[in-house]
PDB file of N, CA and C in Angstrom:
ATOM      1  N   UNK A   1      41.601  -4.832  53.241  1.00  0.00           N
ATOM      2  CA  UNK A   1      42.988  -4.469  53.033  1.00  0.00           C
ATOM      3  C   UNK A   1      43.100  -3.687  51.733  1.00  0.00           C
ATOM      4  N   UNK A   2      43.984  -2.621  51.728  1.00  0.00           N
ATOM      5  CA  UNK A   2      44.189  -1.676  50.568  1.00  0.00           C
ATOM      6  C   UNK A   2      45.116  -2.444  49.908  1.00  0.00           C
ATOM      7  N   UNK A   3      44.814  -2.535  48.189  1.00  0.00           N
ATOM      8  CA  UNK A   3      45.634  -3.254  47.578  1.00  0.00           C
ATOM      9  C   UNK A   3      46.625  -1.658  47.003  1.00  0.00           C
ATOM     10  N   UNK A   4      47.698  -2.154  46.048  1.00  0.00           N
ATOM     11  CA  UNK A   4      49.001  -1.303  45.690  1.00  0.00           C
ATOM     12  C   UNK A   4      47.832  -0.078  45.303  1.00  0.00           C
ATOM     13  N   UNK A   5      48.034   1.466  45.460  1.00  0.00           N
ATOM     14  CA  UNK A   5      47.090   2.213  44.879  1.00  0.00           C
ATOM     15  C   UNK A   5      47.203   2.358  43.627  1.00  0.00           C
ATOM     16  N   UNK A   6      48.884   2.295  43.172  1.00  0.00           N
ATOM     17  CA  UNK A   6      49.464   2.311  41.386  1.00  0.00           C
ATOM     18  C   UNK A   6      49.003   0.887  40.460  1.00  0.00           C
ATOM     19  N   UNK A   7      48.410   0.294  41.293  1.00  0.00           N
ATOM     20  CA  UNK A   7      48.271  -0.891  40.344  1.00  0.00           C
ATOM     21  C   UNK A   7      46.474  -0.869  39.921  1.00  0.00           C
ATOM     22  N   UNK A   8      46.067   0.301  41.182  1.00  0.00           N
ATOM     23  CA  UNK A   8      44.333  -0.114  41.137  1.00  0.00           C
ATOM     24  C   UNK A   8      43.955   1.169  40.211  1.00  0.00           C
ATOM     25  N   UNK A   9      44.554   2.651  39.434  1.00  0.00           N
ATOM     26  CA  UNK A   9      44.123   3.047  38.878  1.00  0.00           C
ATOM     27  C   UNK A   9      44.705   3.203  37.325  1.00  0.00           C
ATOM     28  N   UNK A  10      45.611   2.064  36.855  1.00  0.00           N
ATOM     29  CA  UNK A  10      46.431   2.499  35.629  1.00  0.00           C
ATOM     30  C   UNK A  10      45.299   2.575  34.757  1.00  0.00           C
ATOM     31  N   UNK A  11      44.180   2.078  34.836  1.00  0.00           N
ATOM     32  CA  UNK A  11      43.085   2.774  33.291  1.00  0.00           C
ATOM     33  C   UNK A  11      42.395   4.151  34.028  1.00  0.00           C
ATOM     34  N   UNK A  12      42.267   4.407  34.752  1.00  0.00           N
ATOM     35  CA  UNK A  12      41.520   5.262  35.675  1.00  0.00           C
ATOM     36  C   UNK A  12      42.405   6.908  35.404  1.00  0.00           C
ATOM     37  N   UNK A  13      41.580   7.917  35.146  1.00  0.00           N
ATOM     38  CA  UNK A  13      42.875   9.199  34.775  1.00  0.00           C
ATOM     39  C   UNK A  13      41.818  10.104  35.212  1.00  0.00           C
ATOM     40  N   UNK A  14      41.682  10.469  36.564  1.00  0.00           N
ATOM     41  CA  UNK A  14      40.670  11.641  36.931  1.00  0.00           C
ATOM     42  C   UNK A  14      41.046  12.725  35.708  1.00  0.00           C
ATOM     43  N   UNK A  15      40.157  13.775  35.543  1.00  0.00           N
ATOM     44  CA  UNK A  15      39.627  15.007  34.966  1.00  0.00           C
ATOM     45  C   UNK A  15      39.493  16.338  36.091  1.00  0.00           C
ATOM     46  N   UNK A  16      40.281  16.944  35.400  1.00  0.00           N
ATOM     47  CA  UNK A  16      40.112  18.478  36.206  1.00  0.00           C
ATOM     48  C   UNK A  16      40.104  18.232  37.778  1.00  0.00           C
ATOM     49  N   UNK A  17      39.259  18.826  38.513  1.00  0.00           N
ATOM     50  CA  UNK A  17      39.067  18.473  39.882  1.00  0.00           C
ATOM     51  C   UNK A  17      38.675  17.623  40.539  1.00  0.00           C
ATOM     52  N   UNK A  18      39.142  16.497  39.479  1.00  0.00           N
ATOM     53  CA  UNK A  18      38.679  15.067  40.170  1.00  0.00           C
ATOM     54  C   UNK A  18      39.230  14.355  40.707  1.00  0.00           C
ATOM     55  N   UNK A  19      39.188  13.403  41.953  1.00  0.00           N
ATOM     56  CA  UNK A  19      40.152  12.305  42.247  1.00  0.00           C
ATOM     57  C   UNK A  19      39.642  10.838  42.643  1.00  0.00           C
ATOM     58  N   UNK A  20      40.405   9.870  42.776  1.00  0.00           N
ATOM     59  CA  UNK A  20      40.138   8.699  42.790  1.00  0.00           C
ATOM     60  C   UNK A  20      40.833   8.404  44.013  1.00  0.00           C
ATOM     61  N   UNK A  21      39.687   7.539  44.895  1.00  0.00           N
ATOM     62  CA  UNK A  21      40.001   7.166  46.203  1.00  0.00           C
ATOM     63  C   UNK A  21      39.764   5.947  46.244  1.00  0.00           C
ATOM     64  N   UNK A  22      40.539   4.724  46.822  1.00  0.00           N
ATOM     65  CA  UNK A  22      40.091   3.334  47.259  1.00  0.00           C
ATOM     66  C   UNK A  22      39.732   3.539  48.569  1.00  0.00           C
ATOM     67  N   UNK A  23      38.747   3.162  48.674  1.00  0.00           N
ATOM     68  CA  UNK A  23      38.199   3.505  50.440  1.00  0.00           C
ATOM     69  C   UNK A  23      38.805   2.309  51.409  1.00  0.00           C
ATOM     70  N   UNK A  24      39.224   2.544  52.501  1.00  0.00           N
ATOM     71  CA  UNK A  24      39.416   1.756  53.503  1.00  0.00           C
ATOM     72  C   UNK A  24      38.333   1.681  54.167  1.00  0.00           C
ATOM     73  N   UNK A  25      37.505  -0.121  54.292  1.00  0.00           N
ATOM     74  CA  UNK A  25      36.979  -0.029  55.163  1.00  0.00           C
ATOM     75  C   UNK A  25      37.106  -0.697  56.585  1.00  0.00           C
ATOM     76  N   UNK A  26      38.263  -0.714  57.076  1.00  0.00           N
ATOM     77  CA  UNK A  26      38.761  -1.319  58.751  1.00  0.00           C
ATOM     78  C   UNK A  26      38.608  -0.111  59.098  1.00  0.00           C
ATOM     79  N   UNK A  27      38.806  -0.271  60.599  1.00  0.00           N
ATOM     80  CA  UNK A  27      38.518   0.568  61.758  1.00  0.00           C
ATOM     81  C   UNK A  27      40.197   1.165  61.973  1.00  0.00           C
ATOM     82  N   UNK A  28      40.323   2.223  61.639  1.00  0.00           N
ATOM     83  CA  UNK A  28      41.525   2.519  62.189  1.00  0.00           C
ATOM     84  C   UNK A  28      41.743   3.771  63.185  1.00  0.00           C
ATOM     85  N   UNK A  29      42.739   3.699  63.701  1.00  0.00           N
ATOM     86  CA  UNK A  29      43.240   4.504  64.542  1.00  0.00           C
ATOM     87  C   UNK A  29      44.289   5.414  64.245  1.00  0.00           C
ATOM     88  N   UNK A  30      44.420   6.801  64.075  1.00  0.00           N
ATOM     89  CA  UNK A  30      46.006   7.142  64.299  1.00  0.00           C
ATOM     90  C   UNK A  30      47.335   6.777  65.293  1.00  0.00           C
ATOM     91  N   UNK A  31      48.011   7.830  65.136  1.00  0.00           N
ATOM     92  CA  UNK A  31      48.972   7.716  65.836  1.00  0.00           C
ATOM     93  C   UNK A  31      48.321   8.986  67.393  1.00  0.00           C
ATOM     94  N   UNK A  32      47.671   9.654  66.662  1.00  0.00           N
ATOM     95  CA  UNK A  32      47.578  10.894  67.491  1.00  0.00           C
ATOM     96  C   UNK A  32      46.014  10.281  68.244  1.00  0.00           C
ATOM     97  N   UNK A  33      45.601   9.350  68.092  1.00  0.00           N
ATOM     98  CA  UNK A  33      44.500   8.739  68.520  1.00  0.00           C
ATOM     99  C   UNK A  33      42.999   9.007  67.878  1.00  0.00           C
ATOM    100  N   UNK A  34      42.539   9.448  67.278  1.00  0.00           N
ATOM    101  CA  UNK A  34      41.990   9.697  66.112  1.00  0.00           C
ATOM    102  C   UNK A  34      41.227   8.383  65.717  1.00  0.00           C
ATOM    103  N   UNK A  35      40.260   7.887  66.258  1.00  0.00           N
ATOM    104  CA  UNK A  35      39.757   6.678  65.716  1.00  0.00           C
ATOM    105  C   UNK A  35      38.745   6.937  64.532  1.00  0.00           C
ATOM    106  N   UNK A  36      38.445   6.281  63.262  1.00  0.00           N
ATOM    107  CA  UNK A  36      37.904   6.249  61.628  1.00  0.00           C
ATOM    108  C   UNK A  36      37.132   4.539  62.234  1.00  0.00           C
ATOM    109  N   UNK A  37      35.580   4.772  62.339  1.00  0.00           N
ATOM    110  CA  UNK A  37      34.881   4.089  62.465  1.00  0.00           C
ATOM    111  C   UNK A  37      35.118   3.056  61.023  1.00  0.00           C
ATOM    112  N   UNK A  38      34.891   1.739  61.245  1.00  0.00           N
ATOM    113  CA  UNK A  38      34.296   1.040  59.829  1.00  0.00           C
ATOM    114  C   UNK A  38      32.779   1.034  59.837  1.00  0.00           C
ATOM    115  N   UNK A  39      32.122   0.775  60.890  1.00  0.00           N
ATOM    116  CA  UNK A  39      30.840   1.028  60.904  1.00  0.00           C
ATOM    117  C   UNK A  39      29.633   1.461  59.572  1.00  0.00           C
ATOM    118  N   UNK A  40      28.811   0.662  58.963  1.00  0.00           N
ATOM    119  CA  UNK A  40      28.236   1.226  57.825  1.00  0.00           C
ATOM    120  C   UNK A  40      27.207   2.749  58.411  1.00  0.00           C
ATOM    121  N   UNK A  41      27.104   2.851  59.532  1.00  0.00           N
ATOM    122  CA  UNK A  41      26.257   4.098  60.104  1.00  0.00           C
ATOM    123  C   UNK A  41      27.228   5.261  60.224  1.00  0.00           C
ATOM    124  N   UNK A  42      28.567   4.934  60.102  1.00  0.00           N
ATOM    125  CA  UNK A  42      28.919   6.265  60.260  1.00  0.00           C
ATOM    126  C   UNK A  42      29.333   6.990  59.068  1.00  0.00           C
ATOM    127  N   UNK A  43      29.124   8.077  58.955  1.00  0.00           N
ATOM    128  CA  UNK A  43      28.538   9.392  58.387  1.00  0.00           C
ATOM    129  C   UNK A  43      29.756   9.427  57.595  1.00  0.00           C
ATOM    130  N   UNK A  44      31.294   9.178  57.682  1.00  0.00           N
ATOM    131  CA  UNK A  44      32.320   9.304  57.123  1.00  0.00           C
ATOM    132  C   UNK A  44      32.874   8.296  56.843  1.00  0.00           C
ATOM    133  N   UNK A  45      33.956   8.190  55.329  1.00  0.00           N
ATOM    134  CA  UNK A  45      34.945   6.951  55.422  1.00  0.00           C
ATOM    135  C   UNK A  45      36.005   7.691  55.150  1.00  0.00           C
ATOM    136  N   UNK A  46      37.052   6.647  55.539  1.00  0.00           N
ATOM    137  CA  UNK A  46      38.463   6.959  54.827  1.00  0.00           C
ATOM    138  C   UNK A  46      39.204   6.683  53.966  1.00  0.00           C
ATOM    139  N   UNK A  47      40.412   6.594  53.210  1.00  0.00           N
ATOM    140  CA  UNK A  47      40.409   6.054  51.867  1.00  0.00           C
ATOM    141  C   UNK A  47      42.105   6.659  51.533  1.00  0.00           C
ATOM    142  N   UNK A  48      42.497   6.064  50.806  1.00  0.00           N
ATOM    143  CA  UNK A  48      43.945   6.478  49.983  1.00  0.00           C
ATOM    144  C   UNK A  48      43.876   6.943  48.399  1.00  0.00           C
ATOM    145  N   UNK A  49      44.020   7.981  48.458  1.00  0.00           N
ATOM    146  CA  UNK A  49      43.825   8.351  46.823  1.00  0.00           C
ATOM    147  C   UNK A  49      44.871   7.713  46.005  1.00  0.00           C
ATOM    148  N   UNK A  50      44.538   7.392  45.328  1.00  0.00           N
ATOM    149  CA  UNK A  50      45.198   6.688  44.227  1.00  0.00           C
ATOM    150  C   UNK A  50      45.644   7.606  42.690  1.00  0.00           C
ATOM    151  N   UNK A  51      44.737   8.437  42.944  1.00  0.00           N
ATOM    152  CA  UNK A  51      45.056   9.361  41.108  1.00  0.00           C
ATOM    153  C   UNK A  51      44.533  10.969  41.405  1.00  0.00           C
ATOM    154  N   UNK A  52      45.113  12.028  41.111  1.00  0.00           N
ATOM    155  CA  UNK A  52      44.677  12.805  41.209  1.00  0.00           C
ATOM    156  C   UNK A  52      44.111  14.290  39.841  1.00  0.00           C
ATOM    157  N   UNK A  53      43.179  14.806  39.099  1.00  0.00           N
ATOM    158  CA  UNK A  53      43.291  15.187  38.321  1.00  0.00           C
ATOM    159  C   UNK A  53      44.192  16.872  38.287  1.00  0.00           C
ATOM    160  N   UNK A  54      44.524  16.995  37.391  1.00  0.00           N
ATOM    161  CA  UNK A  54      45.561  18.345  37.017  1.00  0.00           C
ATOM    162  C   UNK A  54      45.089  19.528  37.968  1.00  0.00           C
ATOM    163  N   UNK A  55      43.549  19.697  38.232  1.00  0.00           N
ATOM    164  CA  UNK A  55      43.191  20.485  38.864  1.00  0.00           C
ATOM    165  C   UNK A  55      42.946  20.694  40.767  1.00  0.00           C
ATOM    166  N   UNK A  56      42.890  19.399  40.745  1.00  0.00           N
ATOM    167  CA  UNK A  56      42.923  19.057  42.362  1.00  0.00           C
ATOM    168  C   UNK A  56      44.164  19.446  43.497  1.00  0.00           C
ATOM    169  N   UNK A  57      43.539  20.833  43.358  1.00  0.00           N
ATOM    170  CA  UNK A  57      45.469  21.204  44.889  1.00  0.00           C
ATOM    171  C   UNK A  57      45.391  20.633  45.849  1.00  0.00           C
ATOM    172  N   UNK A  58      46.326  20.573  46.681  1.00  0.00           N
ATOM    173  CA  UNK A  58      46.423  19.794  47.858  1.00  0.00           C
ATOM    174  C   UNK A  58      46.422  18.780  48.186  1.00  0.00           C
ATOM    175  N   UNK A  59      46.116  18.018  47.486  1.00  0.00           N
ATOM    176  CA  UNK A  59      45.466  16.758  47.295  1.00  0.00           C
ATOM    177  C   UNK A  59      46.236  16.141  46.384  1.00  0.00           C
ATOM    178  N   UNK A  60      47.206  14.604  46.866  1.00  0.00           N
ATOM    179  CA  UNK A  60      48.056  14.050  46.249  1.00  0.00           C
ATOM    180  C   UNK A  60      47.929  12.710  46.346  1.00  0.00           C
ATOM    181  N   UNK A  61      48.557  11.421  45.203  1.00  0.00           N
ATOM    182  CA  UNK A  61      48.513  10.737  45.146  1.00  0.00           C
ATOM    183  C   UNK A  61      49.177   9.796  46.277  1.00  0.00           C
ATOM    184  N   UNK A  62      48.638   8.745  47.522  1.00  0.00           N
ATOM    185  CA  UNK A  62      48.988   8.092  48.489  1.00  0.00           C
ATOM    186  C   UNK A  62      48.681   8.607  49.629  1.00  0.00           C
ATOM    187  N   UNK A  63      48.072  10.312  49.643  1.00  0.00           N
ATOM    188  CA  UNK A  63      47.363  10.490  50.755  1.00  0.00           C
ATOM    189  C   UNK A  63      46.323   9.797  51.320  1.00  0.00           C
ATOM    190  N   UNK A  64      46.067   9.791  52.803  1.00  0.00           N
ATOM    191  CA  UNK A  64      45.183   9.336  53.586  1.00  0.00           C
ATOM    192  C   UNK A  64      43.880  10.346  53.785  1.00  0.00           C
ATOM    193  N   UNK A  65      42.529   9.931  53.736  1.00  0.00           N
ATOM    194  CA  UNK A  65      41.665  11.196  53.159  1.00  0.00           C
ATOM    195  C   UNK A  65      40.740  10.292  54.098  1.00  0.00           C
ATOM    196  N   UNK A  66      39.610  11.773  54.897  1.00  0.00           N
ATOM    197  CA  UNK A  66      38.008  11.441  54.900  1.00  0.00           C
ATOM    198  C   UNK A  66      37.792  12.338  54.072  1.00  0.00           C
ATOM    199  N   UNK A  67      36.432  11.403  54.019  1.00  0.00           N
ATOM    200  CA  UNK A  67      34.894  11.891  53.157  1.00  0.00           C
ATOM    201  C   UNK A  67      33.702  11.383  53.236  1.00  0.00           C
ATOM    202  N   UNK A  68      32.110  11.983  53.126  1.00  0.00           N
ATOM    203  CA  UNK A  68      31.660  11.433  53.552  1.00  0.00           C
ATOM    204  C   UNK A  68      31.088  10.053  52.878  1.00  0.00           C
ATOM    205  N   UNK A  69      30.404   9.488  53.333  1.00  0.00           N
ATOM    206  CA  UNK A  69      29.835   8.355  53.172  1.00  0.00           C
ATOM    207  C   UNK A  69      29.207   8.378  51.317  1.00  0.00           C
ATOM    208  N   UNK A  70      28.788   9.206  51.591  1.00  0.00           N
ATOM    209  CA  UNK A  70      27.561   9.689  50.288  1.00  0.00           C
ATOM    210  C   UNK A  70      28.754  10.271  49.146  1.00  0.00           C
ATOM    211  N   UNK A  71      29.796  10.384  48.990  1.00  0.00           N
ATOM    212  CA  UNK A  71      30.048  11.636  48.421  1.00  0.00           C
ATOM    213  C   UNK A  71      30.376  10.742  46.936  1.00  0.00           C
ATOM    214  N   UNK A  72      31.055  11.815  46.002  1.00  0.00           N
ATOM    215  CA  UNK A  72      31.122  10.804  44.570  1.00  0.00           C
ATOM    216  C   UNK A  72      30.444   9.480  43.997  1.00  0.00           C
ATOM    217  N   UNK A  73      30.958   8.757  43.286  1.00  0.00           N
ATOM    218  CA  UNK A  73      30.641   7.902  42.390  1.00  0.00           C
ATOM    219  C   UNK A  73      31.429   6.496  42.567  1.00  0.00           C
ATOM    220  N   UNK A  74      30.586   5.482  42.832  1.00  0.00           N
ATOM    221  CA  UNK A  74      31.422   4.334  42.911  1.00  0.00           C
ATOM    222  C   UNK A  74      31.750   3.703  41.371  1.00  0.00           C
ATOM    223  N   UNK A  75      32.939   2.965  41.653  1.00  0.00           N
ATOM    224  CA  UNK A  75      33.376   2.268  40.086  1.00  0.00           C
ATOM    225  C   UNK A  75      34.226   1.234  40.001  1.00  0.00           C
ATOM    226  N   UNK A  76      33.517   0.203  39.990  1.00  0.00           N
ATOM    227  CA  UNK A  76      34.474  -1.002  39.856  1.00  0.00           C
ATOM    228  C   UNK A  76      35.684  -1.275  39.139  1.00  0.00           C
ATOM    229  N   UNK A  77      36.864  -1.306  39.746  1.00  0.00           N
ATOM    230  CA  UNK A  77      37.720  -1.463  38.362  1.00  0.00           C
ATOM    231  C   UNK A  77      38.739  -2.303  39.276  1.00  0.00           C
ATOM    232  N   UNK A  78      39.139  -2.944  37.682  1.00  0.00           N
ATOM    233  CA  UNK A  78      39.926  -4.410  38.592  1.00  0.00           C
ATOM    234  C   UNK A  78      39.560  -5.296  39.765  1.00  0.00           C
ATOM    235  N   UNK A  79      38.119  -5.467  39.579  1.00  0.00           N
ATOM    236  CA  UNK A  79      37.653  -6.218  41.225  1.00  0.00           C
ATOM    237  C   UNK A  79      37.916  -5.814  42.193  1.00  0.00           C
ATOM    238  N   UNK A  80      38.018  -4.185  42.268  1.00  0.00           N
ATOM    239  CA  UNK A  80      37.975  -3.632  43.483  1.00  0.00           C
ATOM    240  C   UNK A  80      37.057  -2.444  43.652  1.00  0.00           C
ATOM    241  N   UNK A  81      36.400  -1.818  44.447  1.00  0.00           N
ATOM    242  CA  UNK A  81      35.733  -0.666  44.554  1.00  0.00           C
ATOM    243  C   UNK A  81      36.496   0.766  44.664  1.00  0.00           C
ATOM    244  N   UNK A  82      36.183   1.440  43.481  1.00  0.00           N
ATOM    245  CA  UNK A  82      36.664   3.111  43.958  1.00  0.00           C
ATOM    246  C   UNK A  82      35.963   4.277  44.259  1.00  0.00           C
ATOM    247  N   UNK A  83      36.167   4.949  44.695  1.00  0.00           N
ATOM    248  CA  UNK A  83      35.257   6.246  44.654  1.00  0.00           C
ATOM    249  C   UNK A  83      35.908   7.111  43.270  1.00  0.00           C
ATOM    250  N   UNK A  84      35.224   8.003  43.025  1.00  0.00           N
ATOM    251  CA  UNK A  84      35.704   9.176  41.918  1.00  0.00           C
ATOM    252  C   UNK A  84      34.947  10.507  42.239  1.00  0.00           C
ATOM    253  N   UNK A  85      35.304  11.794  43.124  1.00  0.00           N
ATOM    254  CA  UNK A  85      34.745  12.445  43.630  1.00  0.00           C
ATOM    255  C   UNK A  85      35.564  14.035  43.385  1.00  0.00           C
ATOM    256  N   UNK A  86      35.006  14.733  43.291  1.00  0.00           N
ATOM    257  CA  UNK A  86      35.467  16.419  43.479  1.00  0.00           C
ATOM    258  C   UNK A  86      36.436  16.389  44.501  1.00  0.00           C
ATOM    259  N   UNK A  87      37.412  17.109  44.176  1.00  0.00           N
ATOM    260  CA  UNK A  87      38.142  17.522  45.244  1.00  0.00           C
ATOM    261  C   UNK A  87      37.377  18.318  46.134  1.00  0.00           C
ATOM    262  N   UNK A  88      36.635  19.013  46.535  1.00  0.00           N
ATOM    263  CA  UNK A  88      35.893  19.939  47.287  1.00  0.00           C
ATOM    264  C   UNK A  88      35.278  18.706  48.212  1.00  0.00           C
ATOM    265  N   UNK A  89      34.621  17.583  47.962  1.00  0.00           N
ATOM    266  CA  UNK A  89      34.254  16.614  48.515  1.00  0.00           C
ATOM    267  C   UNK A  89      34.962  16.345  49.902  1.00  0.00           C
ATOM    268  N   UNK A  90      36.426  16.392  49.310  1.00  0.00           N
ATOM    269  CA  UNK A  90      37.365  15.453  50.489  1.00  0.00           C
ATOM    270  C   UNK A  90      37.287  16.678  52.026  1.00  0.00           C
ATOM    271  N   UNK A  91      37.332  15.810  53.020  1.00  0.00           N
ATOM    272  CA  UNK A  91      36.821  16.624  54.039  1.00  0.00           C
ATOM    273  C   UNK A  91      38.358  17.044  54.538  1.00  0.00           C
ATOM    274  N   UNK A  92      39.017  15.850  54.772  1.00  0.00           N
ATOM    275  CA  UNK A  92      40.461  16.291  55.491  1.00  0.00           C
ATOM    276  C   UNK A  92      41.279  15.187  55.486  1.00  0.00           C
ATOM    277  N   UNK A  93      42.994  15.795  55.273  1.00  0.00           N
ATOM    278  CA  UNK A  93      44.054  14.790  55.245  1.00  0.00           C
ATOM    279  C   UNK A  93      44.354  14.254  56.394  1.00  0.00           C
ATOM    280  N   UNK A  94      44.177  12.981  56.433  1.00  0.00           N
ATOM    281  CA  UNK A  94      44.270  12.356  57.849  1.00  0.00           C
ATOM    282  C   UNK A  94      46.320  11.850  57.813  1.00  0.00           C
ATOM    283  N   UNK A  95      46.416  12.438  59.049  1.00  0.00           N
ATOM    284  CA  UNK A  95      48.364  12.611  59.003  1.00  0.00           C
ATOM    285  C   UNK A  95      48.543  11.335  60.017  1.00  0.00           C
ATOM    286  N   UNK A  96      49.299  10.136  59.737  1.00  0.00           N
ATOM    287  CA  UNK A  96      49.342   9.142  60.957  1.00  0.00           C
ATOM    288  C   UNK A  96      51.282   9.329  61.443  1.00  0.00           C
TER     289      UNK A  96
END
């Protein structure tokens, strides 16, 4: 379960083209049917950005995002796991 995203990055302040994602890992579905494996084999996850740096277009805080598996830097903060990755990373805004 995704905890509040404003509560999981208040020390956290991406840089330039950076952003901060809490990854979701359940299996979800869209609306448009669109199924996001949880599966540790699959190649992609999904995730809610939580912070975005000054330089990152398109790309906003509470969006729904893939990316792949591999991509950025994990970082514990507040007993939870984040990613911290390039905007160029994020593959696509997932719209439910």
């Amino acid at each position: 379960m995704v905890q509040d995203p404003q509560r999981i990055d208040l020390s956290l302040e991406p840089l330039d083209d950076y952003v901060v994602v809490q990854p979701t890992d359940e299996e979800a579905e869209t609306r448009t049917g669109l199924i996001i494996p949880a599966s540790a084999e699959a190649a992609c996850r999904s995730g809610i950005v939580t912070a975005v740096g000054a330089e990152a277009a398109g790309v906003e805080a509470g969006d729904k995002v893939l990316f792949p598996r591999d991509a950025g830097f994990e970082v514990r903060l507040h007993g939870s796991e984040v990613k911290v990755m390039r905007r160029n990373e994020l593959i696509a805004r997932i719209h439910d």
